[in-house]
C-alpha atoms as a PDB file:
ATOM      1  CA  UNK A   1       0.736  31.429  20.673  1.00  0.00           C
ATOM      2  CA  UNK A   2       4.021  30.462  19.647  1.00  0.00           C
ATOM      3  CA  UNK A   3       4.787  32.899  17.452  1.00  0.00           C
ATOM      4  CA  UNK A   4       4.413  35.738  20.288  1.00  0.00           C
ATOM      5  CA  UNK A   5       6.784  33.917  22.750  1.00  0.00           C
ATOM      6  CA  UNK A   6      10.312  35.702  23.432  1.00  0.00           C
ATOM      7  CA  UNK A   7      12.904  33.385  22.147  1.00  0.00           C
ATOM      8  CA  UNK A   8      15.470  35.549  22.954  1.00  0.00           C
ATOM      9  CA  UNK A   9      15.150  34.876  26.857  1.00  0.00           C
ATOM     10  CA  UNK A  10      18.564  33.615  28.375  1.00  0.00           C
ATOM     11  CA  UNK A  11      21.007  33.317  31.719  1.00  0.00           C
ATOM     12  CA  UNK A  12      24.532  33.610  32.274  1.00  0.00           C
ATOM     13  CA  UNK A  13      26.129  31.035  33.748  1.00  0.00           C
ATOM     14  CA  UNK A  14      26.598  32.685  36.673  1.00  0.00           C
ATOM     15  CA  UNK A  15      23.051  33.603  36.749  1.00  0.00           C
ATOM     16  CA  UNK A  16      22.020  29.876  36.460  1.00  0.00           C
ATOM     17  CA  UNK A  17      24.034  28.130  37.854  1.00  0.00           C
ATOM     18  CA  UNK A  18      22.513  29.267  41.649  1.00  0.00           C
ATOM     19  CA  UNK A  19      19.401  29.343  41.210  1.00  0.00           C
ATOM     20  CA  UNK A  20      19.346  25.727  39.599  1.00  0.00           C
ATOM     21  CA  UNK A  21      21.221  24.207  42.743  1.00  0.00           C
ATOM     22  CA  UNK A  22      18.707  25.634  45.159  1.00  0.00           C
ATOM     23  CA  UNK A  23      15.720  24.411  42.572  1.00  0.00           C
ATOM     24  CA  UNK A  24      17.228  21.080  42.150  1.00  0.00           C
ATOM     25  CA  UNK A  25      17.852  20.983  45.969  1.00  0.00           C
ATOM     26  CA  UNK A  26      13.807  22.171  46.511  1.00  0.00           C
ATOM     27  CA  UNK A  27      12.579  19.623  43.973  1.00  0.00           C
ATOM     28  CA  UNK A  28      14.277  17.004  46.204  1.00  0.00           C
ATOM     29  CA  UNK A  29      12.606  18.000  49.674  1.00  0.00           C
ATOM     30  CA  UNK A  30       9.337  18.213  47.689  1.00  0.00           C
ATOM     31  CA  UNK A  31       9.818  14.652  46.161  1.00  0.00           C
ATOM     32  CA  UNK A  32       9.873  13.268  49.938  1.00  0.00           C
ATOM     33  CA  UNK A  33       6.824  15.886  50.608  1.00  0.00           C
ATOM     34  CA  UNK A  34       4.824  14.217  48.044  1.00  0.00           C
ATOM     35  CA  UNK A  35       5.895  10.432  49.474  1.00  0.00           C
ATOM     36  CA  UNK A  36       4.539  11.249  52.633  1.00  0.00           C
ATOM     37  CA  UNK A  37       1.437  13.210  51.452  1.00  0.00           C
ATOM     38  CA  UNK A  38       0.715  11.112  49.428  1.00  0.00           C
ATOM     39  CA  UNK A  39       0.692  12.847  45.886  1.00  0.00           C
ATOM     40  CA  UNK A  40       0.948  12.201  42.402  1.00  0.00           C
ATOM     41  CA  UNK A  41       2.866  14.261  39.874  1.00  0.00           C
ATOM     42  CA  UNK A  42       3.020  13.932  36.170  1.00  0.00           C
ATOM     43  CA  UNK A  43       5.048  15.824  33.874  1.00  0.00           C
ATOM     44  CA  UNK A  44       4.305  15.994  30.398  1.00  0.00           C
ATOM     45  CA  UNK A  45       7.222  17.374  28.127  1.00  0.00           C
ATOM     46  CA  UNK A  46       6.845  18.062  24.376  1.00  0.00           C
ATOM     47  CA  UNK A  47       8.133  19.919  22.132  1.00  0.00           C
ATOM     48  CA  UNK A  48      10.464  20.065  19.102  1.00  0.00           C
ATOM     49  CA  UNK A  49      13.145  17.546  18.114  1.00  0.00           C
ATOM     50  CA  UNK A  50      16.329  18.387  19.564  1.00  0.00           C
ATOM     51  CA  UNK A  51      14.556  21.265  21.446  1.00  0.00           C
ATOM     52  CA  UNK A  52      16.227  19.566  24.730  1.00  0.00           C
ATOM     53  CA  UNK A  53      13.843  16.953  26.475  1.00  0.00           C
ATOM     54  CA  UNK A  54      16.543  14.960  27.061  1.00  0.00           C
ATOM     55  CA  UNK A  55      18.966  17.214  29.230  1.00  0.00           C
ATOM     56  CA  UNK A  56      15.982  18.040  31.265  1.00  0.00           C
ATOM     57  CA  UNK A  57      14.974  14.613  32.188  1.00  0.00           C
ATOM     58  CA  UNK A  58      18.884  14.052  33.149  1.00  0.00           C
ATOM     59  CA  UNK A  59      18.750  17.533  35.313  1.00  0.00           C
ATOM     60  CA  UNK A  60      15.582  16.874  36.695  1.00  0.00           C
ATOM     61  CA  UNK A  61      16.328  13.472  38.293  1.00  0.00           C
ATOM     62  CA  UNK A  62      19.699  14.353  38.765  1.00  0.00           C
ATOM     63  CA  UNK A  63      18.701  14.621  43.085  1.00  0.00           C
ATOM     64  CA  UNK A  64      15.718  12.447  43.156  1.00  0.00           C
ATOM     65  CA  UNK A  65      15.322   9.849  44.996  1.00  0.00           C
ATOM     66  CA  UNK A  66      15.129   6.638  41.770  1.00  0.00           C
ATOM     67  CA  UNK A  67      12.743   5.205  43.834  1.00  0.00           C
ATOM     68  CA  UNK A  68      10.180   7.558  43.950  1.00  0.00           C
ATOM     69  CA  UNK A  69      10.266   8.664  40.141  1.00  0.00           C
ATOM     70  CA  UNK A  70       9.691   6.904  36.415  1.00  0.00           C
ATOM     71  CA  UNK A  71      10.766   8.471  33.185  1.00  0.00           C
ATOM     72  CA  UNK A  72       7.798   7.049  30.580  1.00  0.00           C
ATOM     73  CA  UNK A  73       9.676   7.547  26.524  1.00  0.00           C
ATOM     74  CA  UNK A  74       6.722   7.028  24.481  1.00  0.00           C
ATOM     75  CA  UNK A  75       7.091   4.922  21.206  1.00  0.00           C
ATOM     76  CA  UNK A  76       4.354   3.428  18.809  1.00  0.00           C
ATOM     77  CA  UNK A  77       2.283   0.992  20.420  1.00  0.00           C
ATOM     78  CA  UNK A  78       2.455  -2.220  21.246  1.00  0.00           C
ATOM     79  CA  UNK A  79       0.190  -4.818  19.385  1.00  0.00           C
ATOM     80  CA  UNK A  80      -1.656  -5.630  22.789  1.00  0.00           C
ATOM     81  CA  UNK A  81      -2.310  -1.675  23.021  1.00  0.00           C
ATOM     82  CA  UNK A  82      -3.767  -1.322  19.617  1.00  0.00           C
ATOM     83  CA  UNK A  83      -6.714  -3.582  20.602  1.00  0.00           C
ATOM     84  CA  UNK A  84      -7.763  -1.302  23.419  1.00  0.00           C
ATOM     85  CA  UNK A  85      -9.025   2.534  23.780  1.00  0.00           C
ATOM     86  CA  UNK A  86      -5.844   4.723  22.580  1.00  0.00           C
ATOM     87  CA  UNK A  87      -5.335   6.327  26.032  1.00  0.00           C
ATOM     88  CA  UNK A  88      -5.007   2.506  27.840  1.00  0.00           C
ATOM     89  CA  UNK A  89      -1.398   2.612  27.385  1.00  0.00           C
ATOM     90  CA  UNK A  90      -1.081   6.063  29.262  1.00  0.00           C
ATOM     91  CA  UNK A  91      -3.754   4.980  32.060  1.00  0.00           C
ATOM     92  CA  UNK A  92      -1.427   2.140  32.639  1.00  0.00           C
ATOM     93  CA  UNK A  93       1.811   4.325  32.818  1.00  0.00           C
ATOM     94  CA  UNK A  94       0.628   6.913  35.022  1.00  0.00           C
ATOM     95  CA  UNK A  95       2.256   7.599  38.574  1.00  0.00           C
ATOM     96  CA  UNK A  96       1.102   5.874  41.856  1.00  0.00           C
ATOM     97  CA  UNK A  97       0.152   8.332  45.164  1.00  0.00           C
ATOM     98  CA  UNK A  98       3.705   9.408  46.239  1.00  0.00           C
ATOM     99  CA  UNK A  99       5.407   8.918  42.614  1.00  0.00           C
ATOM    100  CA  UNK A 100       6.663  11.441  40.277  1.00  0.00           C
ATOM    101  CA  UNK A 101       6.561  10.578  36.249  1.00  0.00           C
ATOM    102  CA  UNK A 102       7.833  12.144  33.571  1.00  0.00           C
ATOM    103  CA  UNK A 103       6.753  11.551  30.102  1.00  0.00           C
ATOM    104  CA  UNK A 104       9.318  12.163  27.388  1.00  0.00           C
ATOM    105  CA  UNK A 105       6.284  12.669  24.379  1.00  0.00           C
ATOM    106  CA  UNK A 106       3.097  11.545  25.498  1.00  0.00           C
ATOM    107  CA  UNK A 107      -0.850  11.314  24.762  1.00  0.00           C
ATOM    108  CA  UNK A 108      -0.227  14.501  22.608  1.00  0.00           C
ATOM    109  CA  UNK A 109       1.260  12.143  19.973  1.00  0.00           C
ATOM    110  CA  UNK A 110      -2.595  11.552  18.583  1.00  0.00           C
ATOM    111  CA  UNK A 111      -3.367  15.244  18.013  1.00  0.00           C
ATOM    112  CA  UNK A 112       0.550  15.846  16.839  1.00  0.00           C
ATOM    113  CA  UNK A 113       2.773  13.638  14.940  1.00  0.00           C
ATOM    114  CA  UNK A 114      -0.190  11.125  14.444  1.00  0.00           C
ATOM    115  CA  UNK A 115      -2.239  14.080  12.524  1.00  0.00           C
ATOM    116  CA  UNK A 116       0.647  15.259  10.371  1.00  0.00           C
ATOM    117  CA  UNK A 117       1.957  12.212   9.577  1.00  0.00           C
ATOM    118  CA  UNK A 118      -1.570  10.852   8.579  1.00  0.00           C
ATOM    119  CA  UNK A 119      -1.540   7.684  11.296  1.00  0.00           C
ATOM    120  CA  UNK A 120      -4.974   8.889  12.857  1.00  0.00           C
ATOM    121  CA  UNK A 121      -8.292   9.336  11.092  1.00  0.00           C
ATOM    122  CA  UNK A 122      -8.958  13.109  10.841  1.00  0.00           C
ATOM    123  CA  UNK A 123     -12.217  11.816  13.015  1.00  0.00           C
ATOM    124  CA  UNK A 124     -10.211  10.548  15.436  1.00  0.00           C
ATOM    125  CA  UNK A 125      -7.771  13.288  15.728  1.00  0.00           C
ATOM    126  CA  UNK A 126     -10.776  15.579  16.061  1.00  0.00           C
ATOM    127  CA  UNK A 127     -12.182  12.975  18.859  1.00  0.00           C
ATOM    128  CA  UNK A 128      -8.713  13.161  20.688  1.00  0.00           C
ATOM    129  CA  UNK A 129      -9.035  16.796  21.475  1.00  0.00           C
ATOM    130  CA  UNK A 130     -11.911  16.083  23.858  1.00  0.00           C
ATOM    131  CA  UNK A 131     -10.707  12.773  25.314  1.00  0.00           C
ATOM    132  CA  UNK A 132      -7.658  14.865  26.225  1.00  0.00           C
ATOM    133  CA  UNK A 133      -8.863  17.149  28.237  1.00  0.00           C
ATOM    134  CA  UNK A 134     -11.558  14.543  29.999  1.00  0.00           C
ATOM    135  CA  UNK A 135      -8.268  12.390  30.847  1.00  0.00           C
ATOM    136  CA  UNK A 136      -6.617  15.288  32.192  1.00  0.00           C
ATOM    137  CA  UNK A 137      -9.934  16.470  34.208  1.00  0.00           C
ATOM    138  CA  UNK A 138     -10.237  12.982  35.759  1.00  0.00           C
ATOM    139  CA  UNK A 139      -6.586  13.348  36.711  1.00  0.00           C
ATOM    140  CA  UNK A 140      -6.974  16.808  38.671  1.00  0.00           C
ATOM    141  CA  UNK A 141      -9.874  15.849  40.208  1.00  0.00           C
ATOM    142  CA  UNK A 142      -8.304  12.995  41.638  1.00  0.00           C
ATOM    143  CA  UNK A 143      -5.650  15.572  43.502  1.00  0.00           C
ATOM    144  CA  UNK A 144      -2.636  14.961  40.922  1.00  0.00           C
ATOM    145  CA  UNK A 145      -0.173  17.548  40.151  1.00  0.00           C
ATOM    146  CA  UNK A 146       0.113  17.919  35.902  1.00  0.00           C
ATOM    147  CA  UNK A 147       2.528  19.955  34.967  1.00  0.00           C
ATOM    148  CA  UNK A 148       2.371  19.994  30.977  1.00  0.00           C
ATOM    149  CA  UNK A 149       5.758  21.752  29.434  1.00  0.00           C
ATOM    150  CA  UNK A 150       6.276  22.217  25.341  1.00  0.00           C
ATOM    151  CA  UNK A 151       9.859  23.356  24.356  1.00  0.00           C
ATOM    152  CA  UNK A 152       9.815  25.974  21.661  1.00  0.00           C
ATOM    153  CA  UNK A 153      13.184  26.862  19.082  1.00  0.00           C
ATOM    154  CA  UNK A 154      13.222  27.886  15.874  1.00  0.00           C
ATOM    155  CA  UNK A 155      13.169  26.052  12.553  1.00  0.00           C
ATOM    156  CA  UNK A 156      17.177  27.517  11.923  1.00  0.00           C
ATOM    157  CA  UNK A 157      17.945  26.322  15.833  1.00  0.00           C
ATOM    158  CA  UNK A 158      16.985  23.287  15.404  1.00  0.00           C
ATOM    159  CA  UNK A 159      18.743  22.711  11.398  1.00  0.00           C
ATOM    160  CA  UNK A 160      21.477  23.932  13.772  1.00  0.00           C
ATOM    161  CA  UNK A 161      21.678  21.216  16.807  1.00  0.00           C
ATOM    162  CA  UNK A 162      20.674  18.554  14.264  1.00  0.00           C
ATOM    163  CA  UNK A 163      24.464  19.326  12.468  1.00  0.00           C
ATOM    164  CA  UNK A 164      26.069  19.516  15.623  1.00  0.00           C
ATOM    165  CA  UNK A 165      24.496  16.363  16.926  1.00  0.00           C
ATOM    166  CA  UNK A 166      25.933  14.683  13.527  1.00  0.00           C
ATOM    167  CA  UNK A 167      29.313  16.457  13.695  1.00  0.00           C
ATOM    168  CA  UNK A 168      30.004  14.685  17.227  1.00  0.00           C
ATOM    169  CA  UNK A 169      30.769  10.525  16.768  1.00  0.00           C
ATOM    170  CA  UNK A 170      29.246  10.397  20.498  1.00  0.00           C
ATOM    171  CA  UNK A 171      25.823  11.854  19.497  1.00  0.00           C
ATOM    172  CA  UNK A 172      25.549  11.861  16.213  1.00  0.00           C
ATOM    173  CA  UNK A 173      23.253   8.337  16.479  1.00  0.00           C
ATOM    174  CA  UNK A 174      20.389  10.190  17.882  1.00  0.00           C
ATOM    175  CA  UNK A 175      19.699  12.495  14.062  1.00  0.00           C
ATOM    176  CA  UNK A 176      17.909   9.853  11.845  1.00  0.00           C
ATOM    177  CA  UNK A 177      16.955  10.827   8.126  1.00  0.00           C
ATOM    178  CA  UNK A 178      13.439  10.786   9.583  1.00  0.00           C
ATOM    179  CA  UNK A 179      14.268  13.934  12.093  1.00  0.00           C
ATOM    180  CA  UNK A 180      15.513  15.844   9.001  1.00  0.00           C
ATOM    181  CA  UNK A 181      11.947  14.848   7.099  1.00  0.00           C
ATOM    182  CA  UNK A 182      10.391  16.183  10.399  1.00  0.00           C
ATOM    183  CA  UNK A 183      12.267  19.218  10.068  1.00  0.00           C
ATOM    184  CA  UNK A 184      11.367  19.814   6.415  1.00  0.00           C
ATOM    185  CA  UNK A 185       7.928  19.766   7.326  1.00  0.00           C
ATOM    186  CA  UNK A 186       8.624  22.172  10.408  1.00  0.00           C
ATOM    187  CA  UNK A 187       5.787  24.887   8.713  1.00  0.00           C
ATOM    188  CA  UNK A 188       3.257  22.363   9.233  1.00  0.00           C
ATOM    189  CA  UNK A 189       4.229  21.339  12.382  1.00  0.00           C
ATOM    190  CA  UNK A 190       3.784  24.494  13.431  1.00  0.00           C
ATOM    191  CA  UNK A 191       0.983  25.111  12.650  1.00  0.00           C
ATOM    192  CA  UNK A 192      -1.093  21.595  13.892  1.00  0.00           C
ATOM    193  CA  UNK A 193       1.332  22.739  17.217  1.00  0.00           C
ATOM    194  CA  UNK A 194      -0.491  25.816  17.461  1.00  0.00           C
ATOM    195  CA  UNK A 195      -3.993  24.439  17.454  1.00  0.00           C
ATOM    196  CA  UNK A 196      -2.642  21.824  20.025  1.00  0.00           C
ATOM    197  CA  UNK A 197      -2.269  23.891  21.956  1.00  0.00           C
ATOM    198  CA  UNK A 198      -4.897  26.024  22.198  1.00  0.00           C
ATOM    199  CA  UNK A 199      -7.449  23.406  22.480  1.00  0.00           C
ATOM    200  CA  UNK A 200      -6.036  21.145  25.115  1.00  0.00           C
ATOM    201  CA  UNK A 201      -4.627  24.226  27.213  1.00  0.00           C
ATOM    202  CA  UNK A 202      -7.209  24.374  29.904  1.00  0.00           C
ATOM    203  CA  UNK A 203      -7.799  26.253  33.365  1.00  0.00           C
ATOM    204  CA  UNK A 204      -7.744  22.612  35.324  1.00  0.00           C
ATOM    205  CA  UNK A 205      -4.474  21.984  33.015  1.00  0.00           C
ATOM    206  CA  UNK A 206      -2.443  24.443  31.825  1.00  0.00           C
ATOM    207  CA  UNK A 207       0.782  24.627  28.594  1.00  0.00           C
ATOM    208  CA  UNK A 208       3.339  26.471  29.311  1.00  0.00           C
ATOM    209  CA  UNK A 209       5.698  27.239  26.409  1.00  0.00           C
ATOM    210  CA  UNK A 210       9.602  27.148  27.699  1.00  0.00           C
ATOM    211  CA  UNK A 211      11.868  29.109  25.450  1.00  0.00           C
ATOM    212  CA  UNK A 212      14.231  26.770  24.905  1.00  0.00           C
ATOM    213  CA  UNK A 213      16.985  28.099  22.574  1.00  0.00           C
ATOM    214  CA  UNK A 214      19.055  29.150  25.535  1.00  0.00           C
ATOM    215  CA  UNK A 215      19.309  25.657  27.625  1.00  0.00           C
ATOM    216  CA  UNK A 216      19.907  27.224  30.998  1.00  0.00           C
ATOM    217  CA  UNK A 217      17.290  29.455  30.792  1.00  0.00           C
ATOM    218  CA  UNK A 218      15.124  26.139  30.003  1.00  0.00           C
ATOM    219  CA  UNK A 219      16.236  24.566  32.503  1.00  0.00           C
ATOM    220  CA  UNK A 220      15.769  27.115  35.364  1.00  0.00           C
ATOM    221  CA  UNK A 221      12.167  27.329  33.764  1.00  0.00           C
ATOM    222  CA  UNK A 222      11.524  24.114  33.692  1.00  0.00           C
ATOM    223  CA  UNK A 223      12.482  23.728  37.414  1.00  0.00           C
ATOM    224  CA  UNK A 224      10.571  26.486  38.774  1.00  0.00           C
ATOM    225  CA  UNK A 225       7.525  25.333  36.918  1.00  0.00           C
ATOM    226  CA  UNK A 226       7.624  22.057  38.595  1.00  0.00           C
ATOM    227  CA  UNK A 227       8.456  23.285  42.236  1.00  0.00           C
ATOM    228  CA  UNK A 228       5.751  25.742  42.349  1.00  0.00           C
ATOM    229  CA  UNK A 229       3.199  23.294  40.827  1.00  0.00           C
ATOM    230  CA  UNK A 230       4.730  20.975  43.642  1.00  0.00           C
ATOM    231  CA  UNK A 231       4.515  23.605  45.938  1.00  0.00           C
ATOM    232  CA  UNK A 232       0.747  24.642  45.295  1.00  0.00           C
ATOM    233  CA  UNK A 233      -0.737  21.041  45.541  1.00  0.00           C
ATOM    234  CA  UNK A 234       1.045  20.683  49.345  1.00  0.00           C
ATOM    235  CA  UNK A 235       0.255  23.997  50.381  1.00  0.00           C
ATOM    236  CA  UNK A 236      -3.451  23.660  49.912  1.00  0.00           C
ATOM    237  CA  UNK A 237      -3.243  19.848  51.977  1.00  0.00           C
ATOM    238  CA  UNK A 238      -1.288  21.531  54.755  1.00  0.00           C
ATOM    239  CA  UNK A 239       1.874  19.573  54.000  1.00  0.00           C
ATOM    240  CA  UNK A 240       4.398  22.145  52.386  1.00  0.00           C
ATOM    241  CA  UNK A 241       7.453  21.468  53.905  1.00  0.00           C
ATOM    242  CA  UNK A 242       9.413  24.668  55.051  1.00  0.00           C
ATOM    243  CA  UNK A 243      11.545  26.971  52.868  1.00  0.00           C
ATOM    244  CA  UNK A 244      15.174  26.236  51.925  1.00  0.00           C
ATOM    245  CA  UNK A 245      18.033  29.363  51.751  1.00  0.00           C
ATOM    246  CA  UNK A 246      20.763  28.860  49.287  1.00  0.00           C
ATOM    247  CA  UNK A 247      23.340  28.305  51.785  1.00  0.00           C
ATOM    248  CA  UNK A 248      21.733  25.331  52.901  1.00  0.00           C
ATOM    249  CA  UNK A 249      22.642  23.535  49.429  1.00  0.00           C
ATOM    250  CA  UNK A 250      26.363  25.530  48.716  1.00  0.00           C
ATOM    251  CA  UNK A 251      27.851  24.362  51.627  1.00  0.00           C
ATOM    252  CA  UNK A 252      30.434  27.198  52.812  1.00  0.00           C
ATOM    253  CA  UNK A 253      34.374  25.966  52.555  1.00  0.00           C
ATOM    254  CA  UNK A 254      35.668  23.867  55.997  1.00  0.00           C
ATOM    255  CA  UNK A 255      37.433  26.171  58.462  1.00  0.00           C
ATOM    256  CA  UNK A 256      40.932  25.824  58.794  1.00  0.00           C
ATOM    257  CA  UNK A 257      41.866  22.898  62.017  1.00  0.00           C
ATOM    258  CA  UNK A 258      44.062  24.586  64.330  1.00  0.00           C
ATOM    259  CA  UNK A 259      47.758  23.655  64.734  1.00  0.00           C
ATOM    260  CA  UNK A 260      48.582  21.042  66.689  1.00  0.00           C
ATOM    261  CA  UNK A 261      52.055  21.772  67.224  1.00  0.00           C
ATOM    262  CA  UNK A 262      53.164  22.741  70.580  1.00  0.00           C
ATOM    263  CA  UNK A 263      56.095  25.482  70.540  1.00  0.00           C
ATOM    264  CA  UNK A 264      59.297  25.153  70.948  1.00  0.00           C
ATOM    265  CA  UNK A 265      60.358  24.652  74.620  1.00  0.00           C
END
């Protein structure tokens, strides 16, 4: 699957930059759709290290109303969490009716990093597979949006951001020498990535693969993935709200106030 998608996909900045403010504008009258319907959305976003998770979350919620939406960063678990069923900890994180949530990593951990890095039983990676796809069945039947995202680059992209991330005093905190382990075992990742994804891709719950070596392009992806998802759920409850046009979110310059100088007598 990966291996067949078209890395070389990008926009312009002038290309972007349009179609992003109407999506981001969109996204916002659909948040306040989804209050009122009341829906649920999650967002699952995986992916690569330095593949660009990060700059989506910021664009994505860049509009929203903070009320309405929770960014979930998922980390090892908790001691509590390791004496219950592995997917607790994501039943207990996932959005209310009316809420949208984003996970930054998420469930996919077990059949991912967990298998490479040996911290699940082969048993219970082979286990996870299943329970996956029964969570994410129980959470479509229930009428919640999923919208489930993996950012693709290349090993040599990534070997790339990683040195510009250290280059940079601001960002260079975020490569640790564990990221640059990660990336020396890219091959393999690759490969358990691949089987990931084709077992937990499903008709009720659907990958799609961004390209994400060009970041605008990602972005305007990313966006339009979410709004029609959005979009799809409302329109079949008979609460799509109506259409936006892009001058509605570039406002057009003020007019000029006429003079208010009299003439000279």
């Amino acid at each position: 699957m990966l291996e067949k998608v078209d890395l070389a996909r990008a926009l312009t900045k002038e290309q972007a930059e349009p179609r992003l403010k109407k999506l981001q504008e969109r996204l916002r009258i659909l948040q306040q759709a989804a209050l009122h319907a009341p829906i649920a959305v999650t967002l699952v976003l995986e992916g690569w290290d330095s593949a660009g998770k990060g700059t989506l979350v910021s664009k994505l919620v860049e509009r929203l109303d903070p009320r309405g939406f929770k960014v979930r960063s998922t980390n090892a678990p908790l001691e509590e969490e390791l004496y219950r069923p592995w997917l607790w900890r994501f039943w207990m994180k996932l959005p209310a009716y009316g809420e949208i949530v984003v996970f930054d990593r998420s469930w996919y951990g077990r059949v991912g990093v967990e298998r490479v890095e040996k911290l699940a039983r082969p048993d219970e990676v082979e286990r996870a597979f299943q329970e996956i796809n029964d969570f994410e069945r129980a959470l479509v039947d229930d009428g919640q949006v999923v919208v489930k995202l993996f950012l693709h680059i290349t090993k040599k992209e990534q070997r790339k951001r990683f040195k510009k991330a250290e280059a940079d005093f601001h960002t260079r905190w975020k490569i640790q020498p564990e990221d640059w382990r990660r990336h020396g075992q890219y091959d393999e990742y690759l490969r358990v990535y691949e089987e990931l994804l084709e077992r937990t891709s499903t008709t009720h719950a659907p990958w799609t693969v961004v390209e994400a070596m060009d970041k605008r392009w990602a972005l305007v992806e990313t966006f339009e993935r979410v709004v029609n998802a959005m979009e799809r759920r409302l329109k079949a409850m008979g609460k799509l709200p109506g259409q936006i046009r892009l001058t509605d979110v570039v406002a057009p310059p003020p007019k000029p106030k006429p003079s208010s100088k009299k003439g000279a007598a």
